[in-house]
PDB file of N, CA and C in Angstrom:
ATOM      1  N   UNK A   1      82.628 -75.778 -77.552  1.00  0.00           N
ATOM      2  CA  UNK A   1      81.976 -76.024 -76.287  1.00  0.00           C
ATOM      3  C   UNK A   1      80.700 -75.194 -76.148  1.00  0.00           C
ATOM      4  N   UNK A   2      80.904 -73.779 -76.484  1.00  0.00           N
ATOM      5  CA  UNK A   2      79.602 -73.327 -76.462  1.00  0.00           C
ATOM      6  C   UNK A   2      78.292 -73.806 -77.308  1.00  0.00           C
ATOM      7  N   UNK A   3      78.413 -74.708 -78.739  1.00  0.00           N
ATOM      8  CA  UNK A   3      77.702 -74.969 -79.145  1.00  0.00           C
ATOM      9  C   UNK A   3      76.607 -75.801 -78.788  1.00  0.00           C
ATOM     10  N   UNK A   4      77.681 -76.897 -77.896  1.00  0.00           N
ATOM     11  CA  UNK A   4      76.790 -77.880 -76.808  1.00  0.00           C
ATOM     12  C   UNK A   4      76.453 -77.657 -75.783  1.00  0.00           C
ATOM     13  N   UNK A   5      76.599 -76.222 -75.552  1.00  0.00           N
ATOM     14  CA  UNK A   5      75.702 -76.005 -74.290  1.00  0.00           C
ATOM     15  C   UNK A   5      74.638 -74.991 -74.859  1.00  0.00           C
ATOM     16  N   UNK A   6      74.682 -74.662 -75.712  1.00  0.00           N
ATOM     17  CA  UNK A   6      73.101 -73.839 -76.569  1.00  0.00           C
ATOM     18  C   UNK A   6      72.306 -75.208 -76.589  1.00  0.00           C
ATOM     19  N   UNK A   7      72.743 -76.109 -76.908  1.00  0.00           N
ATOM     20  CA  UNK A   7      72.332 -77.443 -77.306  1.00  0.00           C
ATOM     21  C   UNK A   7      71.272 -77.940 -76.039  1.00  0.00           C
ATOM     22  N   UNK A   8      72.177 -78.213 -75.121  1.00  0.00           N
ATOM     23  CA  UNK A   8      71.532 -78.525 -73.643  1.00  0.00           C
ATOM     24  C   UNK A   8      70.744 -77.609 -73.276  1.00  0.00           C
ATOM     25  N   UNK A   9      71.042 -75.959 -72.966  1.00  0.00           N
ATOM     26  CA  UNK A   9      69.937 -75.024 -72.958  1.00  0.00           C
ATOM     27  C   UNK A   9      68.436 -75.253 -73.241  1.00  0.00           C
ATOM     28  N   UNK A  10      68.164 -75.906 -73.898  1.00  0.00           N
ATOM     29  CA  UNK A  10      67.046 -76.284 -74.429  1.00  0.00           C
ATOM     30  C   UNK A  10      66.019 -77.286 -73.333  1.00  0.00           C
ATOM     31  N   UNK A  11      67.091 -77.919 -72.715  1.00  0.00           N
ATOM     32  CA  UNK A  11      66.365 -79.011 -71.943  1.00  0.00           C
ATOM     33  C   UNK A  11      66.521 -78.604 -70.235  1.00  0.00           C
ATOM     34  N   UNK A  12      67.275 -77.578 -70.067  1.00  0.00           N
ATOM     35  CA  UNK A  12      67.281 -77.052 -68.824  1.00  0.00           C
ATOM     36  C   UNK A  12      66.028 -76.956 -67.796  1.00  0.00           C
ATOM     37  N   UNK A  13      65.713 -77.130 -66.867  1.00  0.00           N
ATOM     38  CA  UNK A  13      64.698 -77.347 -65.642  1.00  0.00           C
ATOM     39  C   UNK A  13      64.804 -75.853 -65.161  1.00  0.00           C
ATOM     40  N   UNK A  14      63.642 -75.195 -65.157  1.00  0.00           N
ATOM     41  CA  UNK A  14      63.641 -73.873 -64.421  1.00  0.00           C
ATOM     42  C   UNK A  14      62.194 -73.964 -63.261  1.00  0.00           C
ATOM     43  N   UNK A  15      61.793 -74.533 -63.078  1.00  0.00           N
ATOM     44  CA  UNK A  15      60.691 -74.637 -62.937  1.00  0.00           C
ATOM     45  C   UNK A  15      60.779 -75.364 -61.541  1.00  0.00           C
ATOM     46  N   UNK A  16      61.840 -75.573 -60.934  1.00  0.00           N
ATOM     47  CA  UNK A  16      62.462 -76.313 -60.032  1.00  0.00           C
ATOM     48  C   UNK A  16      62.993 -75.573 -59.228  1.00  0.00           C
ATOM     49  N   UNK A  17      62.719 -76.024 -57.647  1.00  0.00           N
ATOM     50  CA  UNK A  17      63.520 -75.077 -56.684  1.00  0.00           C
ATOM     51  C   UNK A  17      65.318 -75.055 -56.700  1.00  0.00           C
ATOM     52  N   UNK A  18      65.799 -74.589 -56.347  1.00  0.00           N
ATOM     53  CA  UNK A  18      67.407 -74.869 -56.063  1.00  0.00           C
ATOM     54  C   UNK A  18      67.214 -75.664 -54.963  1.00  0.00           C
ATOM     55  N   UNK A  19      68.526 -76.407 -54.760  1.00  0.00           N
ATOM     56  CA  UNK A  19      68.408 -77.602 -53.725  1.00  0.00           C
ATOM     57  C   UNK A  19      70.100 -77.224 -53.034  1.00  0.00           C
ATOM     58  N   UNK A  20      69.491 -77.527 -51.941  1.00  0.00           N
ATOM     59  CA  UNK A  20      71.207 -77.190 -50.780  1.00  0.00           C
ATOM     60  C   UNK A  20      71.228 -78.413 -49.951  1.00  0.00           C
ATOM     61  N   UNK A  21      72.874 -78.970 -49.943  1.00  0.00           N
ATOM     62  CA  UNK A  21      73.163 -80.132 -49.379  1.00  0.00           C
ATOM     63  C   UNK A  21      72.084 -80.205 -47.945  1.00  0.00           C
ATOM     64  N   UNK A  22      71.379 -81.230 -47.319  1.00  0.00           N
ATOM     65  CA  UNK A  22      70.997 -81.260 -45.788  1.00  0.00           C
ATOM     66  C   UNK A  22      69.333 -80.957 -46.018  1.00  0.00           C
ATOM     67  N   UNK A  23      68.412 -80.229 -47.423  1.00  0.00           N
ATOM     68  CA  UNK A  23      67.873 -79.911 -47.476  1.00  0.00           C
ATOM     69  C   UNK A  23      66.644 -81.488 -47.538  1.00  0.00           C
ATOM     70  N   UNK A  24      65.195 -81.287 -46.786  1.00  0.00           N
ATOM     71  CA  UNK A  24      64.373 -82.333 -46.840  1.00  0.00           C
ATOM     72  C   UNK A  24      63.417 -81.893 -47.913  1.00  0.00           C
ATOM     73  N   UNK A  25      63.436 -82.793 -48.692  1.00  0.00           N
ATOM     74  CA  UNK A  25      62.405 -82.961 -49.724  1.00  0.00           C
ATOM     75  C   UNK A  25      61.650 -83.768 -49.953  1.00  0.00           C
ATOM     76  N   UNK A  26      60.819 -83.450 -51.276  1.00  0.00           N
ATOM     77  CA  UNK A  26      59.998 -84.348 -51.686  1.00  0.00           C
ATOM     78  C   UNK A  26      59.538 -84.794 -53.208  1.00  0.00           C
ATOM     79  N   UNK A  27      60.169 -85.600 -53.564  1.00  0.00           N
ATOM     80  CA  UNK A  27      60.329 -85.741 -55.391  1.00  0.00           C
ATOM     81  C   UNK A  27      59.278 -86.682 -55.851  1.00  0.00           C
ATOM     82  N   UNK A  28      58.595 -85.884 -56.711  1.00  0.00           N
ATOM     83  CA  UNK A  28      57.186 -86.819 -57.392  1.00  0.00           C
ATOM     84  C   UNK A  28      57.750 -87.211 -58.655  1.00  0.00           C
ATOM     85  N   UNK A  29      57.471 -88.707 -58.797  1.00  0.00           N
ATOM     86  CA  UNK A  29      58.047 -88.913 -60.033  1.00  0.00           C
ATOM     87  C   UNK A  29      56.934 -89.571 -60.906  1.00  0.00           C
ATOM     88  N   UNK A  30      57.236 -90.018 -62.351  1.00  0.00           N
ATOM     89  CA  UNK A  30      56.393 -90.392 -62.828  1.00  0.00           C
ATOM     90  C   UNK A  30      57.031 -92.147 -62.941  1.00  0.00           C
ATOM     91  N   UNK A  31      56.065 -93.117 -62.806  1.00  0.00           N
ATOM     92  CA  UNK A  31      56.688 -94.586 -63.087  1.00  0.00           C
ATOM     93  C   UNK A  31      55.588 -95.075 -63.785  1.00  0.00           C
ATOM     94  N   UNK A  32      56.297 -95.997 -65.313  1.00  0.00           N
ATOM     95  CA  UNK A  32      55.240 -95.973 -66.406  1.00  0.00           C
ATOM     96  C   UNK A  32      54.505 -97.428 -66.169  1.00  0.00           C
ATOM     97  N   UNK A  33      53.387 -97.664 -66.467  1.00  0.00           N
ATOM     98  CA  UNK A  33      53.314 -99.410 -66.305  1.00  0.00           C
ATOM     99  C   UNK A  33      53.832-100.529 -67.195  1.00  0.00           C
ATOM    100  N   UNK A  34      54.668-101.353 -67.227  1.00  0.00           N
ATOM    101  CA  UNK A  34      55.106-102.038 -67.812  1.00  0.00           C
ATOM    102  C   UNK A  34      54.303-102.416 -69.364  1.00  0.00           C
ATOM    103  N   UNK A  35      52.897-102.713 -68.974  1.00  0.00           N
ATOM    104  CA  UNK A  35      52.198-103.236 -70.495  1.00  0.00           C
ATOM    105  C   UNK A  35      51.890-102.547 -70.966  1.00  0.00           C
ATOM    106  N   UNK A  36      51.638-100.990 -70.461  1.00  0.00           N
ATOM    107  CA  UNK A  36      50.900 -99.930 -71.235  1.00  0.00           C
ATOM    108  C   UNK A  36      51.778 -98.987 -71.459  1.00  0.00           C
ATOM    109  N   UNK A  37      52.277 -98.345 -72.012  1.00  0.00           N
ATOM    110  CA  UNK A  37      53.274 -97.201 -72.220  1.00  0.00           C
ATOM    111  C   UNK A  37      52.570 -95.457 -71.878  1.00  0.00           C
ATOM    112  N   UNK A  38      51.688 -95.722 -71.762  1.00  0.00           N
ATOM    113  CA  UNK A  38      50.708 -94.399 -71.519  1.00  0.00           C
ATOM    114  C   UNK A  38      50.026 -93.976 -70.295  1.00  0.00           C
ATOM    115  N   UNK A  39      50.284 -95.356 -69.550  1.00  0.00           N
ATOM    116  CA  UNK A  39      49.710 -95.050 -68.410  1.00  0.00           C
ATOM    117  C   UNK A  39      51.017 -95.149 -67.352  1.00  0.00           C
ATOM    118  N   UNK A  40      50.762 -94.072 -66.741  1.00  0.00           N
ATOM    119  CA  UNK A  40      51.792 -94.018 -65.420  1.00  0.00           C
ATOM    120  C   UNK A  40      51.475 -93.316 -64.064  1.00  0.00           C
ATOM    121  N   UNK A  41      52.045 -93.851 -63.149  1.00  0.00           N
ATOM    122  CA  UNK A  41      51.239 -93.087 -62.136  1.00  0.00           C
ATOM    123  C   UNK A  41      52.384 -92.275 -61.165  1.00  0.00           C
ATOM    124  N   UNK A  42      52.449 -91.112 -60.213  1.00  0.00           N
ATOM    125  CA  UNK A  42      53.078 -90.842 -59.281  1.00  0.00           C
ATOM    126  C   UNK A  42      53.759 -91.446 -57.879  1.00  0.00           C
ATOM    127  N   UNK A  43      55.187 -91.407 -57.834  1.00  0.00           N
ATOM    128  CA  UNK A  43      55.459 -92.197 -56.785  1.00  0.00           C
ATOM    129  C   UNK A  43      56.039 -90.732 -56.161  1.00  0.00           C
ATOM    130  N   UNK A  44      56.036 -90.725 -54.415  1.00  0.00           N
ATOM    131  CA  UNK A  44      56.609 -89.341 -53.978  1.00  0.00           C
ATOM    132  C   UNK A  44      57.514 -90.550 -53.096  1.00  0.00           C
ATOM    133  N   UNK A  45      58.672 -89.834 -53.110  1.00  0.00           N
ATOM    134  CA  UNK A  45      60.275 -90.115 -52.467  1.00  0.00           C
ATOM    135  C   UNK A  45      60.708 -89.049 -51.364  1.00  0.00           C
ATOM    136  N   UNK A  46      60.555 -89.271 -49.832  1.00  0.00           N
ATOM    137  CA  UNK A  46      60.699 -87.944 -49.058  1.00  0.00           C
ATOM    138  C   UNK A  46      62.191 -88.277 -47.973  1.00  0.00           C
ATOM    139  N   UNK A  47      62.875 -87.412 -48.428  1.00  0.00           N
ATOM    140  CA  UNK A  47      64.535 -87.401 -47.989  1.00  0.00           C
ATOM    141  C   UNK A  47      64.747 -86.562 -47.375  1.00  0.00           C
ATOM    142  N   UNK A  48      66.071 -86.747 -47.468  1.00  0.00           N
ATOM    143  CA  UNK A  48      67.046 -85.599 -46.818  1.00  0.00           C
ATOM    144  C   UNK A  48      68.234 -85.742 -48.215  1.00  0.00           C
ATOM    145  N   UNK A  49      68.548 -84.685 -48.716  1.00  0.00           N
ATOM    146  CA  UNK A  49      69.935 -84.294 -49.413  1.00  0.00           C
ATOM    147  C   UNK A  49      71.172 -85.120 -49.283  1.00  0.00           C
ATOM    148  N   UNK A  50      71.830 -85.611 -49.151  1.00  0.00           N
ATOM    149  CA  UNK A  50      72.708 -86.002 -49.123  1.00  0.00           C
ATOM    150  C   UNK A  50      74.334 -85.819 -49.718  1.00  0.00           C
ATOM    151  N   UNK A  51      73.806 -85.103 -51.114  1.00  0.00           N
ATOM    152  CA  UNK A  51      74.800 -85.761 -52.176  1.00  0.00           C
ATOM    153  C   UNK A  51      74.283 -84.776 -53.625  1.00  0.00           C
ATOM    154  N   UNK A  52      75.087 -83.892 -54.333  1.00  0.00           N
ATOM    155  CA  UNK A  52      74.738 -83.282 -55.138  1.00  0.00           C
ATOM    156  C   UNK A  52      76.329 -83.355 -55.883  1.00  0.00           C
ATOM    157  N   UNK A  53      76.130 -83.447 -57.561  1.00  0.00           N
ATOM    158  CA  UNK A  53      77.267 -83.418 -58.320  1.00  0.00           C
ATOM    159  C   UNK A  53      77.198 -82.471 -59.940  1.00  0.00           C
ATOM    160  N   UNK A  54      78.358 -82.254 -60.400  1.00  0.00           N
ATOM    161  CA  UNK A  54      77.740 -81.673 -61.558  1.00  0.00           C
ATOM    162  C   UNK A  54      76.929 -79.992 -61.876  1.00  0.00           C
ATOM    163  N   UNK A  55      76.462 -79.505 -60.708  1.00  0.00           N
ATOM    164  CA  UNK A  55      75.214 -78.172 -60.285  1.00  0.00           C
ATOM    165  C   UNK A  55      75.455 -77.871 -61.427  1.00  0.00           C
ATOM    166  N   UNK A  56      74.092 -76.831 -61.881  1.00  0.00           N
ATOM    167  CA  UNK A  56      74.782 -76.038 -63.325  1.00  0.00           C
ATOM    168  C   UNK A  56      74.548 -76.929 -64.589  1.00  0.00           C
ATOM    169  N   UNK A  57      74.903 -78.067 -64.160  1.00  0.00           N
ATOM    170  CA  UNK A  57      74.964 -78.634 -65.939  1.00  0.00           C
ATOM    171  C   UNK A  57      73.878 -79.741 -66.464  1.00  0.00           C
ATOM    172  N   UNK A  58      73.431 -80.121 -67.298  1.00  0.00           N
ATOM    173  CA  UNK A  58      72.880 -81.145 -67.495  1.00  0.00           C
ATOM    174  C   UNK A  58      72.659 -82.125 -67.094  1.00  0.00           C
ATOM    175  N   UNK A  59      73.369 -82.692 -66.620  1.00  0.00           N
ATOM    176  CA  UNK A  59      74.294 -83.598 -66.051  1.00  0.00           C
ATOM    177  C   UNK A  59      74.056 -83.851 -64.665  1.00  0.00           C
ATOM    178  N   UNK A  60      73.347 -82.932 -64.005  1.00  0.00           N
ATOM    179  CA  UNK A  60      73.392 -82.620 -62.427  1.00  0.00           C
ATOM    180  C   UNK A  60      72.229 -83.552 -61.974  1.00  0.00           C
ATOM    181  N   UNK A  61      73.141 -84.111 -60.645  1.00  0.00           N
ATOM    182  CA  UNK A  61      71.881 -85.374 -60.038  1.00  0.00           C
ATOM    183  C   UNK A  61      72.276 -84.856 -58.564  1.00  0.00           C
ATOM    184  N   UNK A  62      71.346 -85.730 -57.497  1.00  0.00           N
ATOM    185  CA  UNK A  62      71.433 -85.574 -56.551  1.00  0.00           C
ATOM    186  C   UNK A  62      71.203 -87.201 -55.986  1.00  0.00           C
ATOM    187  N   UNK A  63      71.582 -87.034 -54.425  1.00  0.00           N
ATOM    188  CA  UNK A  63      71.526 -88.241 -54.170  1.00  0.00           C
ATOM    189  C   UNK A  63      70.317 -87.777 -52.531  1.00  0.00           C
ATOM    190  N   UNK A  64      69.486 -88.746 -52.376  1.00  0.00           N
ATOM    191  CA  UNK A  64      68.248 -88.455 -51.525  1.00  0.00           C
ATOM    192  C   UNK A  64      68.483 -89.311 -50.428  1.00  0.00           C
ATOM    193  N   UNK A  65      68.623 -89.400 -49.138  1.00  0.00           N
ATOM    194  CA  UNK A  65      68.628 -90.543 -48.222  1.00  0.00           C
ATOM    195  C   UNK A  65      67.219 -90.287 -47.363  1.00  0.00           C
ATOM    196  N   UNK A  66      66.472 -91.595 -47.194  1.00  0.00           N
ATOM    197  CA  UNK A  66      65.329 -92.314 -46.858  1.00  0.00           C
ATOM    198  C   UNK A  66      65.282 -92.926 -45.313  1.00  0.00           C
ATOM    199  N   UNK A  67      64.971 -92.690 -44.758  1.00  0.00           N
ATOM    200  CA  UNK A  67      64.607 -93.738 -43.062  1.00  0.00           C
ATOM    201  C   UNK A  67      63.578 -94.010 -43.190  1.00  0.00           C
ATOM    202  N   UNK A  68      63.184 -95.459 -43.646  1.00  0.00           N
ATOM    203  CA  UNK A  68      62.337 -95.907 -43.065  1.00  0.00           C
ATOM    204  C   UNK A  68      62.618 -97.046 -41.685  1.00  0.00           C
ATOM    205  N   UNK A  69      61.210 -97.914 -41.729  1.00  0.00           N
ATOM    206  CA  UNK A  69      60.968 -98.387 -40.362  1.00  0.00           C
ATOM    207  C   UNK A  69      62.656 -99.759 -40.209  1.00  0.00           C
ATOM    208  N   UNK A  70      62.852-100.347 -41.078  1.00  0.00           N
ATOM    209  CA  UNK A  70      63.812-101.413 -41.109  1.00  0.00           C
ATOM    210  C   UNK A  70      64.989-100.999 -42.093  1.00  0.00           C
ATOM    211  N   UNK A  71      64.607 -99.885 -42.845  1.00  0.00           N
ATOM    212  CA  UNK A  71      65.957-100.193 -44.245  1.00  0.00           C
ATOM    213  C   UNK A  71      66.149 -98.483 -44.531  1.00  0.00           C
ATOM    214  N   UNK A  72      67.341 -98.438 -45.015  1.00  0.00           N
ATOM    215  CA  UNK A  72      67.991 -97.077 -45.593  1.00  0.00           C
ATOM    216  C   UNK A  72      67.803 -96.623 -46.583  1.00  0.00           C
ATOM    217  N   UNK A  73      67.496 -96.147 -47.357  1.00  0.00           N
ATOM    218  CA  UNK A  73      66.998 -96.044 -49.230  1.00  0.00           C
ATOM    219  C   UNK A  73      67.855 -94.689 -49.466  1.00  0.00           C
ATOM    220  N   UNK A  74      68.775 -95.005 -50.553  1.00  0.00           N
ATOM    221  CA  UNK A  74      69.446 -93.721 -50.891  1.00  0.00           C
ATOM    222  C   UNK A  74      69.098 -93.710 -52.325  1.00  0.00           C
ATOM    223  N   UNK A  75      68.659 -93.281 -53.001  1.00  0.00           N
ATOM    224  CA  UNK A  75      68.195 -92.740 -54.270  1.00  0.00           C
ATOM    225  C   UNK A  75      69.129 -91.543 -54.936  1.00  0.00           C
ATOM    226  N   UNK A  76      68.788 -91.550 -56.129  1.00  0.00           N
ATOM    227  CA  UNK A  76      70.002 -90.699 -56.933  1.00  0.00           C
ATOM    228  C   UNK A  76      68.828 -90.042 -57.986  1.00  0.00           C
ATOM    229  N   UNK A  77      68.380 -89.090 -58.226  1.00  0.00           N
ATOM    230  CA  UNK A  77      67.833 -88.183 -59.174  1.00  0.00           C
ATOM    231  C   UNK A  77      68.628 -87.293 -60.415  1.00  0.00           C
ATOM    232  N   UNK A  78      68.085 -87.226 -62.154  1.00  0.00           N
ATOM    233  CA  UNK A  78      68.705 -86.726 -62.523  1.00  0.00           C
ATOM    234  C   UNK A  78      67.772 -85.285 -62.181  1.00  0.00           C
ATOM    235  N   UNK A  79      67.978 -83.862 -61.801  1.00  0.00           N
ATOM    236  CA  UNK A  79      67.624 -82.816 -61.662  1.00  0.00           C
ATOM    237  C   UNK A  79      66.638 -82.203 -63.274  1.00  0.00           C
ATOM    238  N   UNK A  80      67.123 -82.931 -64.172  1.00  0.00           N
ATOM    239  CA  UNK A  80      66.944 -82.602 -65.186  1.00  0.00           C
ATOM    240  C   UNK A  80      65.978 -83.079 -65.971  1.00  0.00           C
ATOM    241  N   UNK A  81      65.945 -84.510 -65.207  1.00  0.00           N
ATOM    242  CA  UNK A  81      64.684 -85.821 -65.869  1.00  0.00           C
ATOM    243  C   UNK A  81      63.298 -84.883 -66.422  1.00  0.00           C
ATOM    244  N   UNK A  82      62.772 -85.223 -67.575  1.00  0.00           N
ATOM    245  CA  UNK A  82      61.319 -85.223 -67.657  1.00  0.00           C
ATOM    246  C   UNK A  82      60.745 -85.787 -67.097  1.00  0.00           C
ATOM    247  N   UNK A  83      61.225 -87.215 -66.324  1.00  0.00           N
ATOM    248  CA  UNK A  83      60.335 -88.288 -65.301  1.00  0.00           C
ATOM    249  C   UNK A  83      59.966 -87.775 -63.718  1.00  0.00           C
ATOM    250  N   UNK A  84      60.725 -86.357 -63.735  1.00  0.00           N
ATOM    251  CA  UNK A  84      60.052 -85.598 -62.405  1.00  0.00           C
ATOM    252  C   UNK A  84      59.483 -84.384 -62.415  1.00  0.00           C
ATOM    253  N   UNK A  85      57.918 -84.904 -61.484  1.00  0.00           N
ATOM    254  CA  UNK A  85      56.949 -83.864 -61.976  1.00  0.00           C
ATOM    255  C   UNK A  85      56.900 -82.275 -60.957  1.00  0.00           C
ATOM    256  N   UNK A  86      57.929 -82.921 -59.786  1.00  0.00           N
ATOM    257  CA  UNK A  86      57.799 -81.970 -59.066  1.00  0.00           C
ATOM    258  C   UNK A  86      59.229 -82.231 -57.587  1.00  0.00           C
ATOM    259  N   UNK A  87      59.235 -81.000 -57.372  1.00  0.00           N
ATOM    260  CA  UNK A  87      60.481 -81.693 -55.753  1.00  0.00           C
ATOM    261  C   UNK A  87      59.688 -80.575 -55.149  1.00  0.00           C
ATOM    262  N   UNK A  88      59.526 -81.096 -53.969  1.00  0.00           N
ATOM    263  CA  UNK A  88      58.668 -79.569 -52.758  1.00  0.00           C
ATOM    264  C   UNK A  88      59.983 -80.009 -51.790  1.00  0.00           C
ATOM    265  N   UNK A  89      60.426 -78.682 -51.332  1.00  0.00           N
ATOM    266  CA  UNK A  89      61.208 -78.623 -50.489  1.00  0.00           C
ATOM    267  C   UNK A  89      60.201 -78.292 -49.014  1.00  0.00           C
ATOM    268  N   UNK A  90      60.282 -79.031 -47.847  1.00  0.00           N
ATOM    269  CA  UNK A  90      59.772 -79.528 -46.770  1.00  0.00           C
ATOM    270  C   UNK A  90      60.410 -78.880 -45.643  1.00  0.00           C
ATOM    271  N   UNK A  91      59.881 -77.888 -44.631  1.00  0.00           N
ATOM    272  CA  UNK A  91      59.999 -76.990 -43.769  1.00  0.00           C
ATOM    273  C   UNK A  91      60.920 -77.738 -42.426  1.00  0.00           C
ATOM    274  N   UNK A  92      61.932 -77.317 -42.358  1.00  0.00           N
ATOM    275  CA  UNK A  92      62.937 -78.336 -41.260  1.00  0.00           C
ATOM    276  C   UNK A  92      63.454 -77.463 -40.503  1.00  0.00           C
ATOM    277  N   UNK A  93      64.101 -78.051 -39.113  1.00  0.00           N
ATOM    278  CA  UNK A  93      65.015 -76.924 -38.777  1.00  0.00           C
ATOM    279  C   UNK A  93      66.328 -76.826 -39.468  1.00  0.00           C
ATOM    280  N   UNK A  94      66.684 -75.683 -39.731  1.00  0.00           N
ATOM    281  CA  UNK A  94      67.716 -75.024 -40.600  1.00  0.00           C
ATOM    282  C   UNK A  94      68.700 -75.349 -39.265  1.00  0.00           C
ATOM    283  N   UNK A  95      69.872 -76.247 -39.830  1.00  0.00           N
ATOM    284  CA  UNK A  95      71.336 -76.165 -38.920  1.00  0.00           C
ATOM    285  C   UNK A  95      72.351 -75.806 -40.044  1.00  0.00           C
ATOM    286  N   UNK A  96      73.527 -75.915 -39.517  1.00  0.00           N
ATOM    287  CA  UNK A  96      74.579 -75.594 -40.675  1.00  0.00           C
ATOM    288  C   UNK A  96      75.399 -76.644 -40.628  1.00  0.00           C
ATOM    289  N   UNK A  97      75.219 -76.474 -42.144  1.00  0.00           N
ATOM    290  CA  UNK A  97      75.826 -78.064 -42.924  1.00  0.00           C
ATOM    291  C   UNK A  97      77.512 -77.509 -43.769  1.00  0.00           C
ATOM    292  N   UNK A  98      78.505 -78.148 -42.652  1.00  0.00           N
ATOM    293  CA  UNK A  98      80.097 -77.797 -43.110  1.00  0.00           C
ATOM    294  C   UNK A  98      80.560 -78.887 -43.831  1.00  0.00           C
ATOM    295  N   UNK A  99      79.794 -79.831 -44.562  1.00  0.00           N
ATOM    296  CA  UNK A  99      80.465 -80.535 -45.244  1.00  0.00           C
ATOM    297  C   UNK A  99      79.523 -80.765 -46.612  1.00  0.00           C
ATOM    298  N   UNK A 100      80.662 -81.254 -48.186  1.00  0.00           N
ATOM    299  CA  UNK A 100      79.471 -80.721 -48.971  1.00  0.00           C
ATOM    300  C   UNK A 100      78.986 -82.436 -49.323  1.00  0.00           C
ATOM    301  N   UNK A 101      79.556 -83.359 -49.057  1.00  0.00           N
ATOM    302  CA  UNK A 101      78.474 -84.637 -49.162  1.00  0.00           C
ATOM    303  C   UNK A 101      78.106 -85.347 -47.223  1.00  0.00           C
ATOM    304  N   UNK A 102      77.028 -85.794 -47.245  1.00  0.00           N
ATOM    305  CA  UNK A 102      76.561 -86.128 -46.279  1.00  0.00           C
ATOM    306  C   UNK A 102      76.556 -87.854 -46.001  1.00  0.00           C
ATOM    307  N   UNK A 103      77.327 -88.298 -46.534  1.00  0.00           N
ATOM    308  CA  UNK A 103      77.227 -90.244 -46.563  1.00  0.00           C
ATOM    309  C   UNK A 103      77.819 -90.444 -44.947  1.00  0.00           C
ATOM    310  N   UNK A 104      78.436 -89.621 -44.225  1.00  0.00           N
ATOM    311  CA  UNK A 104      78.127 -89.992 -42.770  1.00  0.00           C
ATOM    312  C   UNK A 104      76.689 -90.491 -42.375  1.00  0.00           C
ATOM    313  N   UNK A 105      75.978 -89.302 -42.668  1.00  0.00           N
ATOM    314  CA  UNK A 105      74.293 -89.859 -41.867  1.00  0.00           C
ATOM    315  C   UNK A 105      73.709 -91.204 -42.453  1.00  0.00           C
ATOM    316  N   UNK A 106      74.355 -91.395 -43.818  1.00  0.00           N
ATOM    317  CA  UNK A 106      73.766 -93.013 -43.307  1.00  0.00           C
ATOM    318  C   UNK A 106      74.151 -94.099 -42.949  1.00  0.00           C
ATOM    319  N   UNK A 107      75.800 -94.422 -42.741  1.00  0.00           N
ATOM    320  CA  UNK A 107      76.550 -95.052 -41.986  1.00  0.00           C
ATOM    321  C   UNK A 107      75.773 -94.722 -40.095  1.00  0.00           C
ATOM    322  N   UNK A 108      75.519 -94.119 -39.887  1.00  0.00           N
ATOM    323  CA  UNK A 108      74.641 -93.504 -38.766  1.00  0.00           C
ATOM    324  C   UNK A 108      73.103 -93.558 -38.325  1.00  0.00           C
ATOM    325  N   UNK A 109      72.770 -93.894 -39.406  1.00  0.00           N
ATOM    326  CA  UNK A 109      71.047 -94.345 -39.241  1.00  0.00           C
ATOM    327  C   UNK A 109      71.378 -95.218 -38.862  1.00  0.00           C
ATOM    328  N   UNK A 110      72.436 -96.600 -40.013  1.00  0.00           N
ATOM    329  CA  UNK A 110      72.261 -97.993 -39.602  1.00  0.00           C
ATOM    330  C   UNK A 110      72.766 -98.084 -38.918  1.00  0.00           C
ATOM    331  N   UNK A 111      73.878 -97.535 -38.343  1.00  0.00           N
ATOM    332  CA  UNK A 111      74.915 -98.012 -36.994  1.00  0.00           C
ATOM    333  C   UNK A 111      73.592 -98.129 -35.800  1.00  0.00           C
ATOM    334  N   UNK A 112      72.682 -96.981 -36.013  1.00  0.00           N
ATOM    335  CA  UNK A 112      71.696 -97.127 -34.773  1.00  0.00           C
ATOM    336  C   UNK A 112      70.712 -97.776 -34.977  1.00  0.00           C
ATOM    337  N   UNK A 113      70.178 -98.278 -36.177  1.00  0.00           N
ATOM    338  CA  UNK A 113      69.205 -99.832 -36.348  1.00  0.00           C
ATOM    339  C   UNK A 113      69.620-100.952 -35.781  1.00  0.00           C
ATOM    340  N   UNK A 114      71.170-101.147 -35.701  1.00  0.00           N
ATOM    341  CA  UNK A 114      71.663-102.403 -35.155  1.00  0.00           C
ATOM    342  C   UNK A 114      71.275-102.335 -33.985  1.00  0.00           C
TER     343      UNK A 114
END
């Protein structure tokens, strides 16, 4: 077991803030163009936390929930991707979050779109 995690070591993200369930962000990613393989441009994704699995390992993703004007967007990030160039964590009021996944709040956005 330790061998495969010297292994993974290698590809580890340091360069990245830590992320806490409830936390609002902002993830720049890279999306390539279909005909050209070289050209790609930045898309930014701005959430709220939702959903974190895995912490610690390679392996570790998060899940992002979205309000916009008509629709819910929940997105899933690997923490680890080379396809993200950046996450800025976004100045909110700090409440306290007693639960460690958040899929209430979006049963709750849409309950109040209806």
């Amino acid at each position: 077991m330790d061998s495969l995690q010297e292994i993974n070591k290698q590809y580890f993200r340091t360069d990245l803030p830590s992320l806490e369930i409830g936390d609002i962000i902002e993830v720049s990613i890279k999306n390539f163009d279909k005909n050209e393989k070289d050209k790609f441009r930045l898309t930014r994704f701005k959430g709220e936390i939702i959903a974190q699995k895995n912490k610690g390992q390679i392996s570790y993703t998060f899940s992002v929930l979205k309000e916009s004007d008509k629709v819910v967007i929940r997105s899933i990030f690997s923490y680890h991707s080379p396809l993200i160039v950046e996450i800025e964590k976004l100045p909110h009021a700090k409440r306290k979050i007693r639960r460690a996944k958040l899929y209430y709040l979006e049963r709750k956005i849409i309950k109040k779109k209806d």
